[in-house]
PDB file of N, CA and C in Angstrom:
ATOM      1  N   UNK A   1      51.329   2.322  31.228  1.00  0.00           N
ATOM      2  CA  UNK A   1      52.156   1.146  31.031  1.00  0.00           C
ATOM      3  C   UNK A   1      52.451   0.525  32.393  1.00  0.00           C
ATOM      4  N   UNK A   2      52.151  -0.810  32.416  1.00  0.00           N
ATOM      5  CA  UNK A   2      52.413  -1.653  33.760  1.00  0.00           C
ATOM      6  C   UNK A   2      53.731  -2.403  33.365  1.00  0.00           C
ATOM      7  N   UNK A   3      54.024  -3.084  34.543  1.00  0.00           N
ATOM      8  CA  UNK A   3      54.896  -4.493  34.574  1.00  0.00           C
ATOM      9  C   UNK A   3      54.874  -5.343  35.580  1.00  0.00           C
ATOM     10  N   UNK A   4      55.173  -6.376  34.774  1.00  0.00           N
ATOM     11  CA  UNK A   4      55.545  -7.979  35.584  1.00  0.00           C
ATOM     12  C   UNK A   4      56.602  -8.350  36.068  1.00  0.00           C
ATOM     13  N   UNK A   5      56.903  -8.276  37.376  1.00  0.00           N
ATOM     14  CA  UNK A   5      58.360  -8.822  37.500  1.00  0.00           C
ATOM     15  C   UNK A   5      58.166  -9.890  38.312  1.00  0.00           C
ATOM     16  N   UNK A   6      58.432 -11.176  37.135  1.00  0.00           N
ATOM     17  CA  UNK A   6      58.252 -12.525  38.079  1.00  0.00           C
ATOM     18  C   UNK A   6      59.432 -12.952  38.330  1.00  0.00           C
ATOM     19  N   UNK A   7      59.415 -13.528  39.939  1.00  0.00           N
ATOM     20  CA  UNK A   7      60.083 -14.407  40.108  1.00  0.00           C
ATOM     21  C   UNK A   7      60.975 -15.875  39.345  1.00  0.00           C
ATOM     22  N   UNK A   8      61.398 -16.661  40.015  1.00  0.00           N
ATOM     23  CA  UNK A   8      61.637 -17.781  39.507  1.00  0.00           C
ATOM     24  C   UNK A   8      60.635 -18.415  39.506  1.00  0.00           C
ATOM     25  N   UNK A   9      60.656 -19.014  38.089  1.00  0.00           N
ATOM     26  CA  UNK A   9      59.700 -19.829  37.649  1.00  0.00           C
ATOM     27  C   UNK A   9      59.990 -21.335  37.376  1.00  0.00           C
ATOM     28  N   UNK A  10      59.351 -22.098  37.358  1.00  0.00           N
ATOM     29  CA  UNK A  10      59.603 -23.403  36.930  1.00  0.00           C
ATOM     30  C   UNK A  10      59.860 -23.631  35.457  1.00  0.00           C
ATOM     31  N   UNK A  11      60.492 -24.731  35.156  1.00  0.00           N
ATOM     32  CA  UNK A  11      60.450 -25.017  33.579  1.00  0.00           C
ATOM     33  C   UNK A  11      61.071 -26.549  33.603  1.00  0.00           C
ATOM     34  N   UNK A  12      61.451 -26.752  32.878  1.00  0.00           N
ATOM     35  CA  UNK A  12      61.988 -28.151  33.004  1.00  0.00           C
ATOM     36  C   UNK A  12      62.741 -28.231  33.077  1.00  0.00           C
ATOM     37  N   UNK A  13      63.992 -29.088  34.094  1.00  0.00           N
ATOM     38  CA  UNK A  13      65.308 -29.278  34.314  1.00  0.00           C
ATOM     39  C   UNK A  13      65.978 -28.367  35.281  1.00  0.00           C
ATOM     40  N   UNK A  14      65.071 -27.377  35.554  1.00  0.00           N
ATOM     41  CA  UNK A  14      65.494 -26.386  36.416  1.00  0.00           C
ATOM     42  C   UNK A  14      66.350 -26.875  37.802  1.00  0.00           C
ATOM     43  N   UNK A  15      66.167 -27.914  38.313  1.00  0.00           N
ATOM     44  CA  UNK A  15      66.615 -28.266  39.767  1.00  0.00           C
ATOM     45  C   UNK A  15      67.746 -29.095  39.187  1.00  0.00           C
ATOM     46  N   UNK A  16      67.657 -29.895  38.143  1.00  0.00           N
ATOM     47  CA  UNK A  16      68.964 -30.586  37.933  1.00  0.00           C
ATOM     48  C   UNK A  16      70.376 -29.217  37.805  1.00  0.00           C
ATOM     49  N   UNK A  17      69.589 -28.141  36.555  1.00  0.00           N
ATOM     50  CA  UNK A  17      70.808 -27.363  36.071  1.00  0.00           C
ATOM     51  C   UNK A  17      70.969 -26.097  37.207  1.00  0.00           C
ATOM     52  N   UNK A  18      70.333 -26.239  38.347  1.00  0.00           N
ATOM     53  CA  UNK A  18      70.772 -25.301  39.129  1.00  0.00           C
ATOM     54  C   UNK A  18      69.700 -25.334  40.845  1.00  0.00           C
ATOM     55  N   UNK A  19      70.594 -26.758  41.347  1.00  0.00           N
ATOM     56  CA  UNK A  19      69.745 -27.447  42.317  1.00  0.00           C
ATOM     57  C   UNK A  19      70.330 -26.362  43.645  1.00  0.00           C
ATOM     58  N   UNK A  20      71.525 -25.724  43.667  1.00  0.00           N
ATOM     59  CA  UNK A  20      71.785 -24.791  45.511  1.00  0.00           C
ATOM     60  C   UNK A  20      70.732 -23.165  44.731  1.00  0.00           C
ATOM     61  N   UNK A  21      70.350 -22.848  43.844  1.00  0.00           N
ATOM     62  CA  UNK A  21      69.372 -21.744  43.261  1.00  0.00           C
ATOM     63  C   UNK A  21      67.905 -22.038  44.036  1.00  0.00           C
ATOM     64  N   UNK A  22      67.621 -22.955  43.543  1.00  0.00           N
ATOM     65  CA  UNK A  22      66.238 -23.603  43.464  1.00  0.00           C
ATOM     66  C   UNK A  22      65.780 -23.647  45.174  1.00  0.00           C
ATOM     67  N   UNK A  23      66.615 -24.265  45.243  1.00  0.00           N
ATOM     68  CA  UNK A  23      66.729 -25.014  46.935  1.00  0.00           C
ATOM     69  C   UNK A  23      66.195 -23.337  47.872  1.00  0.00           C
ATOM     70  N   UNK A  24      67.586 -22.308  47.406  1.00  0.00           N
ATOM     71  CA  UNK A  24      67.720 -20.978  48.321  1.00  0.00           C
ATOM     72  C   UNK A  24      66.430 -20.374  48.023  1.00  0.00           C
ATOM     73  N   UNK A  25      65.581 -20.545  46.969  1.00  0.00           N
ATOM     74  CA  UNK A  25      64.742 -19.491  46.472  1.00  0.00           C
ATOM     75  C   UNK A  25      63.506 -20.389  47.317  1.00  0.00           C
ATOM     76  N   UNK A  26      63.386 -21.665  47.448  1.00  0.00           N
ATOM     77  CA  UNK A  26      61.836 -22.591  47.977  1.00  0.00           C
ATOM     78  C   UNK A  26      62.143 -22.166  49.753  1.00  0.00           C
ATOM     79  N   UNK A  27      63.640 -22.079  49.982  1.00  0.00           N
ATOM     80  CA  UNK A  27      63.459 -21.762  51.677  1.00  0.00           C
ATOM     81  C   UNK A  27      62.957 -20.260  51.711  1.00  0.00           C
ATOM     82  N   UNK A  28      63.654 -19.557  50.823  1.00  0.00           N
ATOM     83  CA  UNK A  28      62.972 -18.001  50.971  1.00  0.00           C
ATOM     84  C   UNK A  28      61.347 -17.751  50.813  1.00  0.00           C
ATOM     85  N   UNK A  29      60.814 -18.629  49.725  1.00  0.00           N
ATOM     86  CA  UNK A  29      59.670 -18.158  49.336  1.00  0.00           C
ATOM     87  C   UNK A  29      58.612 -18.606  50.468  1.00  0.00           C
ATOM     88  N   UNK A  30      57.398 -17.560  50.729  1.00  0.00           N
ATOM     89  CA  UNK A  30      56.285 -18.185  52.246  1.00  0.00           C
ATOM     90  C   UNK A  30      55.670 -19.237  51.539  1.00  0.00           C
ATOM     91  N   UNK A  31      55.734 -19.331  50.088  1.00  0.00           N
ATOM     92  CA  UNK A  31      54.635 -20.590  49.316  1.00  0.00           C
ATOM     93  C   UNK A  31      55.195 -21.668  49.176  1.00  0.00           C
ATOM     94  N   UNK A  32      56.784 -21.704  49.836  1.00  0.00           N
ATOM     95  CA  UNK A  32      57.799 -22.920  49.302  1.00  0.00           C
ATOM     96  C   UNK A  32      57.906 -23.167  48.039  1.00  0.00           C
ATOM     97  N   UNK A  33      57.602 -23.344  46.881  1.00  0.00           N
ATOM     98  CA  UNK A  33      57.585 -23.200  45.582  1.00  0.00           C
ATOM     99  C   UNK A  33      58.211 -22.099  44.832  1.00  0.00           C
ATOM    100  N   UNK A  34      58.518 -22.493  43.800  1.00  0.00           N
ATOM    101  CA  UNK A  34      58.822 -21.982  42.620  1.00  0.00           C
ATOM    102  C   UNK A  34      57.848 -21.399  41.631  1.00  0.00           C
ATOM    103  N   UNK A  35      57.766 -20.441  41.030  1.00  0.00           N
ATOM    104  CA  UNK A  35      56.628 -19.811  40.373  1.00  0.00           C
ATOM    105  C   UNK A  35      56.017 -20.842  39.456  1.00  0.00           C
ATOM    106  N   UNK A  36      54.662 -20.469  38.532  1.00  0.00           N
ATOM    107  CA  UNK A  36      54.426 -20.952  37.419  1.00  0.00           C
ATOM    108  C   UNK A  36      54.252 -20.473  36.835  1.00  0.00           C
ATOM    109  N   UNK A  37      54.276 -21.025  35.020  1.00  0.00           N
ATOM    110  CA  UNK A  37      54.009 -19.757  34.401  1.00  0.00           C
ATOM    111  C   UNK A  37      52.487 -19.548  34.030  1.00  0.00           C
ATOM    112  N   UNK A  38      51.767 -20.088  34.783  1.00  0.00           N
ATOM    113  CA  UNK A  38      50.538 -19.808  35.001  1.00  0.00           C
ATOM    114  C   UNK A  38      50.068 -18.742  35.724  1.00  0.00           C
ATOM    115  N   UNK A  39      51.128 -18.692  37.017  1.00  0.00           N
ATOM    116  CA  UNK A  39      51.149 -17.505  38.192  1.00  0.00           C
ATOM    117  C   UNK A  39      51.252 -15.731  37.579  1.00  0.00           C
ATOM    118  N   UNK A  40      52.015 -16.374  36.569  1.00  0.00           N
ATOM    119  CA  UNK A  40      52.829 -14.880  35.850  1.00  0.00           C
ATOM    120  C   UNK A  40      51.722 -14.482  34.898  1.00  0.00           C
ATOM    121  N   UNK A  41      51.034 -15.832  34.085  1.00  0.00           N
ATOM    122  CA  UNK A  41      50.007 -15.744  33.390  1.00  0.00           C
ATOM    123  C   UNK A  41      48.990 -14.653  33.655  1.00  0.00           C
ATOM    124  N   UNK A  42      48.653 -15.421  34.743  1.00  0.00           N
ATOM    125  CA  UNK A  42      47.631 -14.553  35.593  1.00  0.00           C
ATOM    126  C   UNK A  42      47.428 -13.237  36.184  1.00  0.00           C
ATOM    127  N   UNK A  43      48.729 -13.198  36.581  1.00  0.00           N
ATOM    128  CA  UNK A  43      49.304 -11.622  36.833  1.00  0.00           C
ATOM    129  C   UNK A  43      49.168 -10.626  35.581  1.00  0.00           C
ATOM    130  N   UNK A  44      49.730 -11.085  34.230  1.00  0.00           N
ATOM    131  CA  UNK A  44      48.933 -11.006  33.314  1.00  0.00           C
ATOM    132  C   UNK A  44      48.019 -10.239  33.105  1.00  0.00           C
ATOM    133  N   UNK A  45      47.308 -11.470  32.672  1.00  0.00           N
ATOM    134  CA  UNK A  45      45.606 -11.533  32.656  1.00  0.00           C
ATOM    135  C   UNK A  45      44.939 -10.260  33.407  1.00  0.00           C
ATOM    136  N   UNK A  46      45.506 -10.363  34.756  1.00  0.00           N
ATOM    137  CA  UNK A  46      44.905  -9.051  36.072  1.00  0.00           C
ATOM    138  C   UNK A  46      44.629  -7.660  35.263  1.00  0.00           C
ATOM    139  N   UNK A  47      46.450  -7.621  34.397  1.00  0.00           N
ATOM    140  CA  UNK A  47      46.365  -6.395  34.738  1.00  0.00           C
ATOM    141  C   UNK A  47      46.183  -5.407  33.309  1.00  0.00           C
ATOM    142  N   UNK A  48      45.811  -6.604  32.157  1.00  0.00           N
ATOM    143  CA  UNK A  48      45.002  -6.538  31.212  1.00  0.00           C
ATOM    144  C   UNK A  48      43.852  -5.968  31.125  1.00  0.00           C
ATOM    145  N   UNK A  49      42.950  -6.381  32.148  1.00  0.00           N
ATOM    146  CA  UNK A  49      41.656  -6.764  32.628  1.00  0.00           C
ATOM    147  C   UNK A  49      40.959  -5.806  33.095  1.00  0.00           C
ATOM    148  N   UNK A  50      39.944  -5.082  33.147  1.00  0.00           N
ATOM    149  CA  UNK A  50      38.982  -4.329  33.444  1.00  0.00           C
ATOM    150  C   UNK A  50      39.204  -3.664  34.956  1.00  0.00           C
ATOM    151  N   UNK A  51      39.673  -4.848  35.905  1.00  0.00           N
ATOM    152  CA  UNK A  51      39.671  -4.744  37.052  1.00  0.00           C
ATOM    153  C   UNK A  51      40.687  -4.167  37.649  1.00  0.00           C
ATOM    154  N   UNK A  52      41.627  -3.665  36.430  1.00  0.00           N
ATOM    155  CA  UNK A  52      43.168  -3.259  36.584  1.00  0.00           C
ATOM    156  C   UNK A  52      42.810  -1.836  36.136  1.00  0.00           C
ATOM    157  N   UNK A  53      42.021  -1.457  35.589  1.00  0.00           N
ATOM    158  CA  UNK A  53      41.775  -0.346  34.709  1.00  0.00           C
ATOM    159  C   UNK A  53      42.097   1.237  35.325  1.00  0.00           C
ATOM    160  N   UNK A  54      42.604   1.398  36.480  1.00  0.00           N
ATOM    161  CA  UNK A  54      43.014   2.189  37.259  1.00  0.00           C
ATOM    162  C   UNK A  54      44.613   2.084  37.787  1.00  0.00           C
ATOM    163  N   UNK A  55      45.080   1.132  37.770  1.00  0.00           N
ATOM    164  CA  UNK A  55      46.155   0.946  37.570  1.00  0.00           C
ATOM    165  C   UNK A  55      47.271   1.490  36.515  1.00  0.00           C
ATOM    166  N   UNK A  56      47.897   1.997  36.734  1.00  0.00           N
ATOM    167  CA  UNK A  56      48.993   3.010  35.475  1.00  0.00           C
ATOM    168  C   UNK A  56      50.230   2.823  36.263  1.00  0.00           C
ATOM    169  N   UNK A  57      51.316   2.851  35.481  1.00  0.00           N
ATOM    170  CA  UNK A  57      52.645   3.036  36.375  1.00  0.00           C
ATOM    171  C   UNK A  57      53.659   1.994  36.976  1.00  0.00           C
ATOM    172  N   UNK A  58      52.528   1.088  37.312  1.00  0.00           N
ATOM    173  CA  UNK A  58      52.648   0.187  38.126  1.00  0.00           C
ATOM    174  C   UNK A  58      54.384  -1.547  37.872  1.00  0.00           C
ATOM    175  N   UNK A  59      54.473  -1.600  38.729  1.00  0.00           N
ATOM    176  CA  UNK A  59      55.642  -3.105  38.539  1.00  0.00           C
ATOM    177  C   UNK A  59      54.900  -3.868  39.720  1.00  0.00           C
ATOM    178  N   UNK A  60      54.314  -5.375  38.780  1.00  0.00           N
ATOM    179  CA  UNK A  60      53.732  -5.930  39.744  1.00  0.00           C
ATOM    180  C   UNK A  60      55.213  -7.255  40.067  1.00  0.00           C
ATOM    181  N   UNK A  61      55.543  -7.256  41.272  1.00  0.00           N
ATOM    182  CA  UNK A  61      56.053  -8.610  42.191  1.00  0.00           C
ATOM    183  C   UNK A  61      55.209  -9.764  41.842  1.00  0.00           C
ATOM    184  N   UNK A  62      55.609 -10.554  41.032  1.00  0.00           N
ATOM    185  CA  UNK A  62      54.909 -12.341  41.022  1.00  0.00           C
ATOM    186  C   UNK A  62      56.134 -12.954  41.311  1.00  0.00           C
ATOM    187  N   UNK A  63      56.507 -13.332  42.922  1.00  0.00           N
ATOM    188  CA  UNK A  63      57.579 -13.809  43.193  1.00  0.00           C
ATOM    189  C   UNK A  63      57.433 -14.702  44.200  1.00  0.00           C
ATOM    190  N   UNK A  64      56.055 -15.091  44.560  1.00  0.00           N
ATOM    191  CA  UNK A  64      55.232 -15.602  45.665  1.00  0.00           C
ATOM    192  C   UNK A  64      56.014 -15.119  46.916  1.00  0.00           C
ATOM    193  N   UNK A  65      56.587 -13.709  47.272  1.00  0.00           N
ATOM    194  CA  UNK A  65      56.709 -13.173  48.331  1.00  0.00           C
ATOM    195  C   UNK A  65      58.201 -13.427  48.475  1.00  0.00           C
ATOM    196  N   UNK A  66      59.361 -14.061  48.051  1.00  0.00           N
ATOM    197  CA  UNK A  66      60.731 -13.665  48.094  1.00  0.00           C
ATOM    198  C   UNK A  66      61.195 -12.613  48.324  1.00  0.00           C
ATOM    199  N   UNK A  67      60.667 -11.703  47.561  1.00  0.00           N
ATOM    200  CA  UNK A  67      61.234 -10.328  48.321  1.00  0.00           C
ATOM    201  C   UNK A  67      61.167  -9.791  48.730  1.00  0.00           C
ATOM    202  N   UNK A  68      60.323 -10.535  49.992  1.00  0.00           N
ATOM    203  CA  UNK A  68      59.595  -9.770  51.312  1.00  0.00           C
ATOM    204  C   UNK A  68      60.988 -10.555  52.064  1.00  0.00           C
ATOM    205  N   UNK A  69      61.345 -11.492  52.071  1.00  0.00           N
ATOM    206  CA  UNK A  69      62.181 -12.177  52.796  1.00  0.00           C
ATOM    207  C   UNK A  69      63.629 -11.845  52.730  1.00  0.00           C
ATOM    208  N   UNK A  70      64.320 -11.372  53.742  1.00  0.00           N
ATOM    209  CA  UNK A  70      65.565 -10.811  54.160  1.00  0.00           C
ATOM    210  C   UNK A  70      66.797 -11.634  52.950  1.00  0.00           C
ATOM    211  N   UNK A  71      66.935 -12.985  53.153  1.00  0.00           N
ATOM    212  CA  UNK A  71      67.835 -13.483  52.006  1.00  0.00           C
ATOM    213  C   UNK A  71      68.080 -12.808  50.381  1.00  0.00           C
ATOM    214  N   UNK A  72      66.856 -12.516  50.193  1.00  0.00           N
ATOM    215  CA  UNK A  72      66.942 -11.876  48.935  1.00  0.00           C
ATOM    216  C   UNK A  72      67.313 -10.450  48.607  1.00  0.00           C
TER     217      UNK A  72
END
């Protein structure tokens, strides 16, 4: 059994209903952005996938690197 632990993600309205969040998480992140849920998708997809097939145990970070960064 794996896992996904994504970051903040985008969705709609997100910066109106929580614009000092948004703001702290794009200075922290190295990609400036906010996730997608394409990103998480994909992460996903990975670890579904054949190429993951050695993988067990595992919590994958889709946070485009936030919590490499001291603020968080």
């Amino acid at each position: 059994v794996n896992a996904v632990a994504p970051g903040l993600v985008w969705r709609e309205g997100i910066e109106e209903s929580w614009p000092e969040g948004v703001a702290r998480w794009k200075r922290a992140a190295p990609l400036g952005r906010l996730g997608l849920a394409e990103d998480v998708a994909d992460a996903c997809l990975f670890l579904a996938s054949p190429g993951a097939r050695w993988i067990t145990g595992a919590s994958l970070t889709v946070d485009g690197g936030v919590t490499t960064h001291p603020i968080f």
